[in-house]
N, C-alpha and C. Protein backbone atom coordinates (compact mmCIF):
# COMPACT_ATOMS: atom_id res chain seq x y z
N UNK A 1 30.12 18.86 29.44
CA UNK A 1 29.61 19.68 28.37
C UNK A 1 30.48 19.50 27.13
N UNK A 2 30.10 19.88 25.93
CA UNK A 2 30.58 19.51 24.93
C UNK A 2 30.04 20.19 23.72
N UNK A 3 31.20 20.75 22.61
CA UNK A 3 30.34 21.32 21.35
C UNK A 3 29.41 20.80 20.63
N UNK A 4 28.64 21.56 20.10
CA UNK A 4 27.58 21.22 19.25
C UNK A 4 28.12 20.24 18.04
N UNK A 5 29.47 20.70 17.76
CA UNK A 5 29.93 19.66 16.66
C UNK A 5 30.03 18.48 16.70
N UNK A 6 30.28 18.36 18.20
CA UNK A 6 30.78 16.67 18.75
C UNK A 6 29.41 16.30 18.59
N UNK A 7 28.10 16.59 18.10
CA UNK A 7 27.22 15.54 18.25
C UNK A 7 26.75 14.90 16.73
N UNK A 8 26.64 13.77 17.18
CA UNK A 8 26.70 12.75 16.22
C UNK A 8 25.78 11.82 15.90
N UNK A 9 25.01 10.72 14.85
CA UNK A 9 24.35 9.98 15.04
C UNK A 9 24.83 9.05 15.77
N UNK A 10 23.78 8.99 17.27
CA UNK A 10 23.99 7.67 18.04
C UNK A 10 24.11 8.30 19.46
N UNK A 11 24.75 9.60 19.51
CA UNK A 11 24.80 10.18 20.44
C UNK A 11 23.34 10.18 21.43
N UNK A 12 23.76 10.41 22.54
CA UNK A 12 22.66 10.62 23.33
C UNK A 12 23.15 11.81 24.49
N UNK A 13 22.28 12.53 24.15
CA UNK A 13 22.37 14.26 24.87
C UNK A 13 21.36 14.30 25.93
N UNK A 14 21.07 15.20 26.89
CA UNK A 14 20.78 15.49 28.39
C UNK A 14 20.13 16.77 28.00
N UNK A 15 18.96 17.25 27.11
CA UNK A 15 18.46 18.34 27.03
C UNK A 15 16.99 18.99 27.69
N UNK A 16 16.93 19.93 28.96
CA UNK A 16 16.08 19.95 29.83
C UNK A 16 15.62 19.09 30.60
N UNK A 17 16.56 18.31 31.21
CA UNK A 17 16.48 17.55 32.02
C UNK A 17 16.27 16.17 31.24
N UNK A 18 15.77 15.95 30.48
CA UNK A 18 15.38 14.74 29.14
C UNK A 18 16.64 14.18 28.35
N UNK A 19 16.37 12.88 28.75
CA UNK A 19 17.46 11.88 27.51
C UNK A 19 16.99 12.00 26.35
N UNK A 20 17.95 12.48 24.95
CA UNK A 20 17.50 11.69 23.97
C UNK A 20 18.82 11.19 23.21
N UNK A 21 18.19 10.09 21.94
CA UNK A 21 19.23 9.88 21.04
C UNK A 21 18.92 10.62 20.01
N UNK A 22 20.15 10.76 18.99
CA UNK A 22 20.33 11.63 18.03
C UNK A 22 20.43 10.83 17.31
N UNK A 23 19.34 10.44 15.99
CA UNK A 23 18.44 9.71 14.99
C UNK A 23 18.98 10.81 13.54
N UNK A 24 19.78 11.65 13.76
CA UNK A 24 20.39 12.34 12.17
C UNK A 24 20.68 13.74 13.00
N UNK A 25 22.21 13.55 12.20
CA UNK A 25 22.88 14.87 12.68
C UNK A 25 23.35 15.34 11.06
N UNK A 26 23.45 17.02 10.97
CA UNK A 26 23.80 17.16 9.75
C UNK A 26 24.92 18.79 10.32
N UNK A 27 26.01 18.86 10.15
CA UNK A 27 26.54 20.11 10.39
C UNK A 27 26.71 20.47 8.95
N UNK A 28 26.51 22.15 8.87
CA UNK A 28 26.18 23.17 7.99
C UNK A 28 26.75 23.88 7.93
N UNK A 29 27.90 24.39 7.06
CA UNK A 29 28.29 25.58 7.11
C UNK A 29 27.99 26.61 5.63
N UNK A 30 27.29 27.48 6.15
CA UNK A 30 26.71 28.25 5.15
C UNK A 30 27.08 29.43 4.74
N UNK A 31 27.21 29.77 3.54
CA UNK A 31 28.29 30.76 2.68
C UNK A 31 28.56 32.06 3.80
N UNK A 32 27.54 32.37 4.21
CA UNK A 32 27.29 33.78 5.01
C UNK A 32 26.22 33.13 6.19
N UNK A 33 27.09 33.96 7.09
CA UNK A 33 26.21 33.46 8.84
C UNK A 33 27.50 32.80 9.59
N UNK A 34 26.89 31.91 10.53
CA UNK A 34 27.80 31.18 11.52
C UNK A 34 27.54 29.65 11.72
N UNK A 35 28.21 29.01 11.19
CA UNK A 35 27.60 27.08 11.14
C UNK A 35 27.00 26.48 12.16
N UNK A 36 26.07 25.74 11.20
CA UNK A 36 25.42 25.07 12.82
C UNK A 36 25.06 24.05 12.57
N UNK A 37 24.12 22.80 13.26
CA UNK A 37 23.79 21.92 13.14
C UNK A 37 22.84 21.67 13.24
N UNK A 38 22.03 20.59 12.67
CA UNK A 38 20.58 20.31 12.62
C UNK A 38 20.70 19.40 12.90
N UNK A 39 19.88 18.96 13.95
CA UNK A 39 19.40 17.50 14.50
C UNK A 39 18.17 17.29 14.91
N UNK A 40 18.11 15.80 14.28
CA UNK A 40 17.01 15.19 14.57
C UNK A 40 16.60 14.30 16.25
N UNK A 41 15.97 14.55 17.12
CA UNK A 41 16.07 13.77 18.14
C UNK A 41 15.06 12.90 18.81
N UNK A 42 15.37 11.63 19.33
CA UNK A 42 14.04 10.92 19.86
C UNK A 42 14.23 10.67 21.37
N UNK A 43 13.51 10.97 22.21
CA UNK A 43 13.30 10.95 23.41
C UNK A 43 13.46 9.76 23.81
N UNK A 44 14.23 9.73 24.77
CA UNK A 44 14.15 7.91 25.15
C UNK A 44 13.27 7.63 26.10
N UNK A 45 12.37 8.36 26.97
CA UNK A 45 11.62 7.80 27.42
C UNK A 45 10.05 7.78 27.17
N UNK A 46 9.83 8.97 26.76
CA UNK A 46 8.60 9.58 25.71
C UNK A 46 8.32 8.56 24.01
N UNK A 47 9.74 8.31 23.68
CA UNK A 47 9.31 8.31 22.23
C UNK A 47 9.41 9.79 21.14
N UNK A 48 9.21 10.86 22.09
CA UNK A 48 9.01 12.39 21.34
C UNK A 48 9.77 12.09 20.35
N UNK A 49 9.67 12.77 18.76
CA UNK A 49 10.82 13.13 17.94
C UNK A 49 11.01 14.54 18.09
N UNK A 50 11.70 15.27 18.33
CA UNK A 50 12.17 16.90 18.01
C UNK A 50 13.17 16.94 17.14
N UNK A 51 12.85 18.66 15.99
CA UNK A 51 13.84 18.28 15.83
C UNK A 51 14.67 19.82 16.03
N UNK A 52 16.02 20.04 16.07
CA UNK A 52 16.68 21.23 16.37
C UNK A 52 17.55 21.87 15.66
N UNK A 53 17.85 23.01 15.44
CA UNK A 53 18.98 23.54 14.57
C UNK A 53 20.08 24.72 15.55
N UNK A 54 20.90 23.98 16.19
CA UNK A 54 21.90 24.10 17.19
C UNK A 54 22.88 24.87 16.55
N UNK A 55 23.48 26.48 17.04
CA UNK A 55 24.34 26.88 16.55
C UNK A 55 26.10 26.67 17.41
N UNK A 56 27.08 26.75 16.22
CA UNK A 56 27.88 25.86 16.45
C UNK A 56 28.85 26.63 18.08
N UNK A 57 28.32 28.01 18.48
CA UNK A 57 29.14 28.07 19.28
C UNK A 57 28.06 27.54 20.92
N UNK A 58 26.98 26.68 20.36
CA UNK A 58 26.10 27.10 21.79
C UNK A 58 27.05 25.30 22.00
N UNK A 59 26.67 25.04 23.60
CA UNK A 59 26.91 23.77 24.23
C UNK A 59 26.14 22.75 24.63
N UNK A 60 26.41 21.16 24.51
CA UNK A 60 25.52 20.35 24.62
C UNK A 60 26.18 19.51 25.92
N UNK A 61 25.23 18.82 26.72
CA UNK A 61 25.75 17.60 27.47
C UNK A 61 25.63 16.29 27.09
N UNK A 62 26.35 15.53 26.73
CA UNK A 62 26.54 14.56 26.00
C UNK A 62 26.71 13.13 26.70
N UNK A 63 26.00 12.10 26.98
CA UNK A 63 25.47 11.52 28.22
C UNK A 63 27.03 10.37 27.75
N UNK A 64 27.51 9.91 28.91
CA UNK A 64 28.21 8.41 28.48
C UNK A 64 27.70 7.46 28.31
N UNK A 65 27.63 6.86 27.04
CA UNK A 65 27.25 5.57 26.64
C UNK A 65 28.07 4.42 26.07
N UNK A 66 27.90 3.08 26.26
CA UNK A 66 28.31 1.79 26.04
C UNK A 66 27.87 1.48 24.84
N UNK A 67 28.82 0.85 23.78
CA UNK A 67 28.78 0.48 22.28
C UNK A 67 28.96 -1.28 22.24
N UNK A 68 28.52 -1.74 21.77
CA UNK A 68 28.30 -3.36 22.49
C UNK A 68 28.74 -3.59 20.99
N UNK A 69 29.16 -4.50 20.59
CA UNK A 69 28.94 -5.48 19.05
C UNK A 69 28.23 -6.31 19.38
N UNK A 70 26.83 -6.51 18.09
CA UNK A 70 25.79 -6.77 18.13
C UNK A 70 25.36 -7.73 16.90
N UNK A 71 24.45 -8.73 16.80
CA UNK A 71 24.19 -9.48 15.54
C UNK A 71 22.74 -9.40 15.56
N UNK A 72 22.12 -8.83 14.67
CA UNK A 72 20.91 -8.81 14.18
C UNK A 72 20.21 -10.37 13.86
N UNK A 73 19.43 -10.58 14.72
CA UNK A 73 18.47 -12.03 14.98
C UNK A 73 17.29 -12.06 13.98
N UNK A 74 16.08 -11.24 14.39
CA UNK A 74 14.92 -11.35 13.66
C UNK A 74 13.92 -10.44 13.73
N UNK A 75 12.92 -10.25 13.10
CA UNK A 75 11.72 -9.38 13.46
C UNK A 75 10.86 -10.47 13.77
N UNK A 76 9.45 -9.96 15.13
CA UNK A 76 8.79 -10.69 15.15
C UNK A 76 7.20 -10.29 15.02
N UNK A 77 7.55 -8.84 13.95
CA UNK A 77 6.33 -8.30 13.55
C UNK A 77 6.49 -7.15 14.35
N UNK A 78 6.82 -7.07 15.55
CA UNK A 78 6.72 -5.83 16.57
C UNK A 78 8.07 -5.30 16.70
N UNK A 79 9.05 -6.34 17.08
CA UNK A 79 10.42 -5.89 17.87
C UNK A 79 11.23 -6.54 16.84
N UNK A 80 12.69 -5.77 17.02
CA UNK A 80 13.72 -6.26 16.22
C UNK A 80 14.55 -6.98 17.28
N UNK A 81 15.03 -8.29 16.94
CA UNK A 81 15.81 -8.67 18.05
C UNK A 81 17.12 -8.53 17.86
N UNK A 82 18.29 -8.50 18.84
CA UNK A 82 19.79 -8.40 18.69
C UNK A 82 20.68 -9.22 19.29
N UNK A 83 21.49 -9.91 19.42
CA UNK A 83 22.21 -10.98 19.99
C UNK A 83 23.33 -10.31 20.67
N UNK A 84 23.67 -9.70 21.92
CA UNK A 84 25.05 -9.34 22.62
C UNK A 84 25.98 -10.66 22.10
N UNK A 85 27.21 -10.09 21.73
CA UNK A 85 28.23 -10.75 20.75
C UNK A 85 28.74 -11.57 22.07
N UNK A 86 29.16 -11.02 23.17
CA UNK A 86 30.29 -11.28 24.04
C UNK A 86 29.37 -12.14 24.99
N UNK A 87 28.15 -12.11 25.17
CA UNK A 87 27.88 -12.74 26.63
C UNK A 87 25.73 -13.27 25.98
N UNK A 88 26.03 -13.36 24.60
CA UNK A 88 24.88 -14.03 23.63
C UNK A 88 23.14 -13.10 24.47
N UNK A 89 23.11 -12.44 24.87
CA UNK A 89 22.31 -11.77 26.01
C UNK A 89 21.46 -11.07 24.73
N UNK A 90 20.14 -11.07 24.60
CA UNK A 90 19.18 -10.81 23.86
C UNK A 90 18.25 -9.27 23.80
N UNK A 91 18.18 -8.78 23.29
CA UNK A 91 18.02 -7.45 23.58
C UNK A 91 16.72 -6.75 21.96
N UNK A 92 15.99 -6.27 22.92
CA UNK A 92 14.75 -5.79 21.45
C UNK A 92 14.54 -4.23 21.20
N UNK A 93 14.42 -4.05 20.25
CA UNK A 93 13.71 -2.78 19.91
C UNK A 93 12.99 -2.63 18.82
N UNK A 94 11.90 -1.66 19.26
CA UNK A 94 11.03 -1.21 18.16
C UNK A 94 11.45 -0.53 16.98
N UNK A 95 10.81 -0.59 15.95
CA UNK A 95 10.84 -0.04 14.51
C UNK A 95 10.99 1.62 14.76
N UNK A 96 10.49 2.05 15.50
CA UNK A 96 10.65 3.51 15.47
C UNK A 96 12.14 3.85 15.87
N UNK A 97 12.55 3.09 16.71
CA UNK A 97 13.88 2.85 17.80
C UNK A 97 15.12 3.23 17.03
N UNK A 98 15.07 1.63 15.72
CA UNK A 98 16.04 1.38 15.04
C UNK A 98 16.00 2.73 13.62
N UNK A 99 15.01 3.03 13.91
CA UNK A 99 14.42 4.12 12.75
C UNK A 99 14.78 3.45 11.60
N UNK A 100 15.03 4.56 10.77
CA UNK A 100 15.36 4.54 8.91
C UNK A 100 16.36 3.36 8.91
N UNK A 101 17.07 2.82 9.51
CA UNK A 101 18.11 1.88 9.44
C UNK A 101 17.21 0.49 9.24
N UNK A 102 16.18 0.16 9.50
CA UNK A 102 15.58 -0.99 9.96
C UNK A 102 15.72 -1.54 8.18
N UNK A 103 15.40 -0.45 6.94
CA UNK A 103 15.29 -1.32 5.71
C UNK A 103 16.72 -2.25 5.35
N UNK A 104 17.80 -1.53 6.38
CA UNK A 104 18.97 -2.73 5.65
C UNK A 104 19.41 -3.57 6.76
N UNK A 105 18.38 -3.85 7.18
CA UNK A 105 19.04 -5.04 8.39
C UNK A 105 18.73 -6.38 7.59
N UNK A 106 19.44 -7.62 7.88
CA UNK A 106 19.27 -8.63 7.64
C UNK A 106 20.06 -9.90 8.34
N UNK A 107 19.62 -10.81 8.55
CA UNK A 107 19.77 -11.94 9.25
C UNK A 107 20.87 -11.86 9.60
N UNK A 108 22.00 -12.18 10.71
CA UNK A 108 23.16 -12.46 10.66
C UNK A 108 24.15 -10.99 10.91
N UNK A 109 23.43 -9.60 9.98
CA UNK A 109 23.95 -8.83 10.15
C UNK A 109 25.09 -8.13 11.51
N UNK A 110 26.30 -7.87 11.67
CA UNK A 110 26.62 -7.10 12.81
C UNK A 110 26.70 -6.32 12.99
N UNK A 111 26.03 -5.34 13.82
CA UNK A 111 25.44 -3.98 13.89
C UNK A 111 26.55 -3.26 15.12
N UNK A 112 26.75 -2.06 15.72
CA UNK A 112 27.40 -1.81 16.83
C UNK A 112 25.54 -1.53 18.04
N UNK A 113 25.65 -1.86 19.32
CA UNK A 113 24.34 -0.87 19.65
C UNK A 113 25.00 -0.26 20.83
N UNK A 114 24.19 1.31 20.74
CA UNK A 114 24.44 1.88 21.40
C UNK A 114 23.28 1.78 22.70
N UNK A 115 24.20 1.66 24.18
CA UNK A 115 23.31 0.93 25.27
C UNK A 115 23.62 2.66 26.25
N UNK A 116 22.58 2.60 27.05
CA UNK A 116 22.38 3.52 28.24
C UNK A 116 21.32 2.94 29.13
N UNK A 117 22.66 3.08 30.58
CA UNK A 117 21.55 2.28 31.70
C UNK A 117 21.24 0.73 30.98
N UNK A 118 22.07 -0.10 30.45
CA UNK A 118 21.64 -1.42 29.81
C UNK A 118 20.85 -1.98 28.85
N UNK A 119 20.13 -0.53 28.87
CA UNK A 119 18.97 -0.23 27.58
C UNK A 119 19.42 0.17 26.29
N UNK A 120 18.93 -0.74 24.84
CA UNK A 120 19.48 0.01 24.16
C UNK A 120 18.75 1.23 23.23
N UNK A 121 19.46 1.64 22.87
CA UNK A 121 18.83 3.00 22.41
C UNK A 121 19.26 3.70 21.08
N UNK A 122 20.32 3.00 20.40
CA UNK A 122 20.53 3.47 18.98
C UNK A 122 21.39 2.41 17.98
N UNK A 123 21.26 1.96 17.41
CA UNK A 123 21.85 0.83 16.39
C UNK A 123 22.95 1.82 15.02
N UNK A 124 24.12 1.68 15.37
CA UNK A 124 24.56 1.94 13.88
C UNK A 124 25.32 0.62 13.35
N UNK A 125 24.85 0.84 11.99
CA UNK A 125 25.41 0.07 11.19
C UNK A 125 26.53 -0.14 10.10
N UNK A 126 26.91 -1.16 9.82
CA UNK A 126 28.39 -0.75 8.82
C UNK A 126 27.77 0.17 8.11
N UNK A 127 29.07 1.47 7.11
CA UNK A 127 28.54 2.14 5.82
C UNK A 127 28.61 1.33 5.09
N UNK A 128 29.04 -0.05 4.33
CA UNK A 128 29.10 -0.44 3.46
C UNK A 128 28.02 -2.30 4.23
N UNK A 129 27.38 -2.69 3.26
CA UNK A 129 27.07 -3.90 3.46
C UNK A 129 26.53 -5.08 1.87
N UNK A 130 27.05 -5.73 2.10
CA UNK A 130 27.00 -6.84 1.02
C UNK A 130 25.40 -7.68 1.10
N UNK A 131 25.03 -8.04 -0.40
CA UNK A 131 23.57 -8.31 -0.25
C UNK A 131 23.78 -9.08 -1.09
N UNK A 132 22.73 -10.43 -1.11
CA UNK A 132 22.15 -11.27 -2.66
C UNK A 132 21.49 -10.87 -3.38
N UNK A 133 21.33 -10.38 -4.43
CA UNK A 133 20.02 -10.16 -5.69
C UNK A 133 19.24 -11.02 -6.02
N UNK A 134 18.33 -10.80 -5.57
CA UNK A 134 17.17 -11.88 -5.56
C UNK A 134 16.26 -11.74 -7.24
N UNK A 135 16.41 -10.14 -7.24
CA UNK A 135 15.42 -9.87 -8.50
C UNK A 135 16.45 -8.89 -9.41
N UNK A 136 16.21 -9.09 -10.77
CA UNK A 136 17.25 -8.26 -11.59
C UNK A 136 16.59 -8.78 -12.79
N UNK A 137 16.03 -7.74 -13.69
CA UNK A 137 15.62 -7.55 -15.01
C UNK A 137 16.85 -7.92 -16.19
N UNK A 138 16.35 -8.58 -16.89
CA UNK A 138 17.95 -9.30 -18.19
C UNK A 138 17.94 -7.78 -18.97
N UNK A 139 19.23 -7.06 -18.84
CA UNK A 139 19.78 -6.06 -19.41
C UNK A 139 18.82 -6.35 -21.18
N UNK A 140 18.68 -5.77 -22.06
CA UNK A 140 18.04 -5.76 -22.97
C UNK A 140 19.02 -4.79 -23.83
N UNK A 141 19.57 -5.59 -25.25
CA UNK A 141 19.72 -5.19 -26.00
C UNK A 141 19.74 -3.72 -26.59
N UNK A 142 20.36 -2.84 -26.90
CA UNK A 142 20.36 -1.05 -26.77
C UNK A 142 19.77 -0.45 -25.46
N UNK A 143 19.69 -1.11 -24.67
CA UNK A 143 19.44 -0.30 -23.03
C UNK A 143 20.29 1.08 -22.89
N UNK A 144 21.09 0.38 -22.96
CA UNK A 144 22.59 1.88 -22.71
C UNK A 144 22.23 2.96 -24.11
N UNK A 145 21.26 2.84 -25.19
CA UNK A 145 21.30 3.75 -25.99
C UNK A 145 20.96 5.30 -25.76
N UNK A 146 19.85 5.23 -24.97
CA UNK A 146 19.22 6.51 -23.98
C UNK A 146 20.16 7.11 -22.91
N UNK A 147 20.57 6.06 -22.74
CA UNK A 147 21.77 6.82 -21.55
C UNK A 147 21.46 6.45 -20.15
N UNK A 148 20.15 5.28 -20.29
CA UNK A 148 19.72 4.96 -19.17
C UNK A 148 20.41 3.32 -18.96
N UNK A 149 21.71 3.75 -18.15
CA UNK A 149 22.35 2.46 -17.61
C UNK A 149 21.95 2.03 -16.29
N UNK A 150 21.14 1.99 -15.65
CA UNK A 150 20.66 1.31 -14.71
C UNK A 150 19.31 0.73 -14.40
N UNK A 151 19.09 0.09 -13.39
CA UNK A 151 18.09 -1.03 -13.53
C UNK A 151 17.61 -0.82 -12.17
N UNK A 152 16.61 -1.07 -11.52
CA UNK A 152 15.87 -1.14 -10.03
C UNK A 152 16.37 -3.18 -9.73
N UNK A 153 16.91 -3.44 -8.62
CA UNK A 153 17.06 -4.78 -8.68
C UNK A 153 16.74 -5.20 -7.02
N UNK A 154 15.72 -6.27 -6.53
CA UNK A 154 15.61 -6.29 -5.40
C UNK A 154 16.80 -7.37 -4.34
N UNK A 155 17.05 -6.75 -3.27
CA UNK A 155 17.96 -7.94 -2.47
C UNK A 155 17.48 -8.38 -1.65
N UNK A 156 18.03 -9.50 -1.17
CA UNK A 156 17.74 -10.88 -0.35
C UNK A 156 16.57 -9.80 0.77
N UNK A 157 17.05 -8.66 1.63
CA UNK A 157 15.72 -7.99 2.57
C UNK A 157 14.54 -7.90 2.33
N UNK A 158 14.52 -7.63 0.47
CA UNK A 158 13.17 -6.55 0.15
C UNK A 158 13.88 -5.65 -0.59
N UNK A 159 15.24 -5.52 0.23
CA UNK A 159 15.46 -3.83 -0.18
C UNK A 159 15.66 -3.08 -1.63
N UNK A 160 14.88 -2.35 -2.18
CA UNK A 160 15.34 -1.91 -4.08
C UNK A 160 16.25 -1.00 -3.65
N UNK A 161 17.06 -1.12 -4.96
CA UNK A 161 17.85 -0.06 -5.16
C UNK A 161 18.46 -0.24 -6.79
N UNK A 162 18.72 0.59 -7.43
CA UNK A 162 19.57 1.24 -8.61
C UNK A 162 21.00 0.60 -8.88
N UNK A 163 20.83 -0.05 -9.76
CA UNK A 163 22.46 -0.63 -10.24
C UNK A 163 22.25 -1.00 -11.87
N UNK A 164 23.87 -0.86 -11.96
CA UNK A 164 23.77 -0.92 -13.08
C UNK A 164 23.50 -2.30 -14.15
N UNK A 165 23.53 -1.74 -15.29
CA UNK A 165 21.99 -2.98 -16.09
C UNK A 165 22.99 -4.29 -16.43
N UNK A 166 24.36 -4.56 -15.90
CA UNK A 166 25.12 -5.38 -16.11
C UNK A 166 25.09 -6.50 -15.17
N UNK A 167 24.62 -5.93 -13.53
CA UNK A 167 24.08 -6.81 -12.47
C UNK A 167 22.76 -7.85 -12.74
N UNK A 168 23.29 -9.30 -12.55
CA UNK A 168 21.93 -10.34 -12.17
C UNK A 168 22.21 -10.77 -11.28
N UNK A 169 21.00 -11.92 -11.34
CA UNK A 169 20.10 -12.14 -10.45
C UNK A 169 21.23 -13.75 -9.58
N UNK A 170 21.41 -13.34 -8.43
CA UNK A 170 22.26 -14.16 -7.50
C UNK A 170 23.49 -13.65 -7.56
N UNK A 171 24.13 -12.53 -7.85
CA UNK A 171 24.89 -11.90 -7.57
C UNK A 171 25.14 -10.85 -6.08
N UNK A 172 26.81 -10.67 -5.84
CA UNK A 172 25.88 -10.13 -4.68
C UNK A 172 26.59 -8.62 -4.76
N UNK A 173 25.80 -7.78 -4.26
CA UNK A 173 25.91 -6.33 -4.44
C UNK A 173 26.57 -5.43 -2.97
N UNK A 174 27.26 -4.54 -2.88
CA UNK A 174 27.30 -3.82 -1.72
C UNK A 174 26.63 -2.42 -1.90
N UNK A 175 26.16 -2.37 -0.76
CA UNK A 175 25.03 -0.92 -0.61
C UNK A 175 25.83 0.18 0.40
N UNK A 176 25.23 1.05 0.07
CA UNK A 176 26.22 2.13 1.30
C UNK A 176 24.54 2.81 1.98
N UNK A 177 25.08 2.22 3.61
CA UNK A 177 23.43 2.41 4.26
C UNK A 177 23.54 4.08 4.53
N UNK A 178 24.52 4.89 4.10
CA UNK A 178 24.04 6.10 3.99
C UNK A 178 23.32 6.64 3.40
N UNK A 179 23.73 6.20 1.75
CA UNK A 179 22.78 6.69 0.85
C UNK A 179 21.73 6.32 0.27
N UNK A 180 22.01 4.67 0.54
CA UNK A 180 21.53 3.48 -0.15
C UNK A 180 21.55 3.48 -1.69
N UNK A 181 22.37 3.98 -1.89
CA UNK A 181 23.13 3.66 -3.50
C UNK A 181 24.20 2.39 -3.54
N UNK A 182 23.88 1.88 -4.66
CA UNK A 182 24.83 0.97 -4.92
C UNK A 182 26.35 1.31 -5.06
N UNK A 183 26.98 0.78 -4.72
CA UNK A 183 28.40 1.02 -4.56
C UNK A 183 29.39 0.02 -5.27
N UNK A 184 29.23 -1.09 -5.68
CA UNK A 184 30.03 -2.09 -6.49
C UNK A 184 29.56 -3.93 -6.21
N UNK A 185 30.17 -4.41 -7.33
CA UNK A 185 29.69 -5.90 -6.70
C UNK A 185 30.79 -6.51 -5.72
N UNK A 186 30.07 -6.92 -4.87
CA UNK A 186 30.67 -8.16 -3.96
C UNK A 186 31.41 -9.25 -4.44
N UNK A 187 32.46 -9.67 -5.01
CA UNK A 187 33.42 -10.47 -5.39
C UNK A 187 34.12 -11.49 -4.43
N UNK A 188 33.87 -11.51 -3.50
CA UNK A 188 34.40 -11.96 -2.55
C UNK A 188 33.65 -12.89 -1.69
């Protein structure tokens, strides 16, 4: 057993007899009351999403799971594939699986996955990851006059995001897959 605090994205909890993983955890502490946590959860064998708002003195069971280093292979329209680092062993999951994470995956990427029973069941990814700019609008002359210094610019995934109007096109950018805000250029 284990506090409500200890749970985390990636975690996988034992609630009514049911596995799930924990797809967004948010702890709360609010001016007046007693803190608690909100989580989001997906059933690992159902698929179910629930979601819960756990107060911080109740208790959870918190299943043991295996964290593998992982390299992101390909989509093949259905499944995302993953490469086991240590023993090259191939491993898939669905779009719902990898959830909200799936927009910053890209080729090559190394992901951690989280495995239960050999199965995997939750992907986290670096907070910070480096990208190519594929698309980026030419900054324009008094841009910065409005006060509007930034630009929508697409990277090597698909993925848009907000940077500033000084970034072009083949440059490479780092994203923070928390927020998916831009965070600085890649120099390196």
């Amino acid at each position: 057993m284990a506090s409500v605090t200890d749970i985390k994205k990636g975690s996988v909890i034992k609630r009514d007899g049911e596995l799930f993983v924990v797809t967004l955890s948010a702890h709360i502490t609010p001016g007046k009351g007693t803190p608690f946590t909100r989580s989001k959860m997906k059933s690992i064998t159902t698929g179910k999403v629930i979601e819960e708002t756990l107060k911080d003195n109740e208790v959870v069971e918190i299943v043991e799971v295996e964290y593998r280093n992982m390299q992101y292979l390909y989509n093949d329209g259905t499944f995302y594939t993953f490469m086991d680092n240590a023993n090259y062993e191939q491993y898939q999951m669905d779009a719902d699986s990898v959830g909200d994470d799936v927009q910053y995956l890209k080729d090559g990427l190394e992901v951690v996955m989280c495995m239960y029973n050999e199965q995997p069941v939750a992907v986290e990814l670096p907070r910070k990851i480096s990208y190519k700019v594929v698309d980026a609008p030419p900054a324009v002359k008094g841009d910065t006059a409005g006060g509007s210094v930034q630009k929508e610019i697409i990277l090597e995934n698909g993925l848009k995001a907000m940077a500033p109007i000084f970034i072009k096109e083949g440059e490479r950018v780092i994203i923070n897959t928390d927020t998916g805000l831009y965070v600085e250029r890649d120099n390196t």
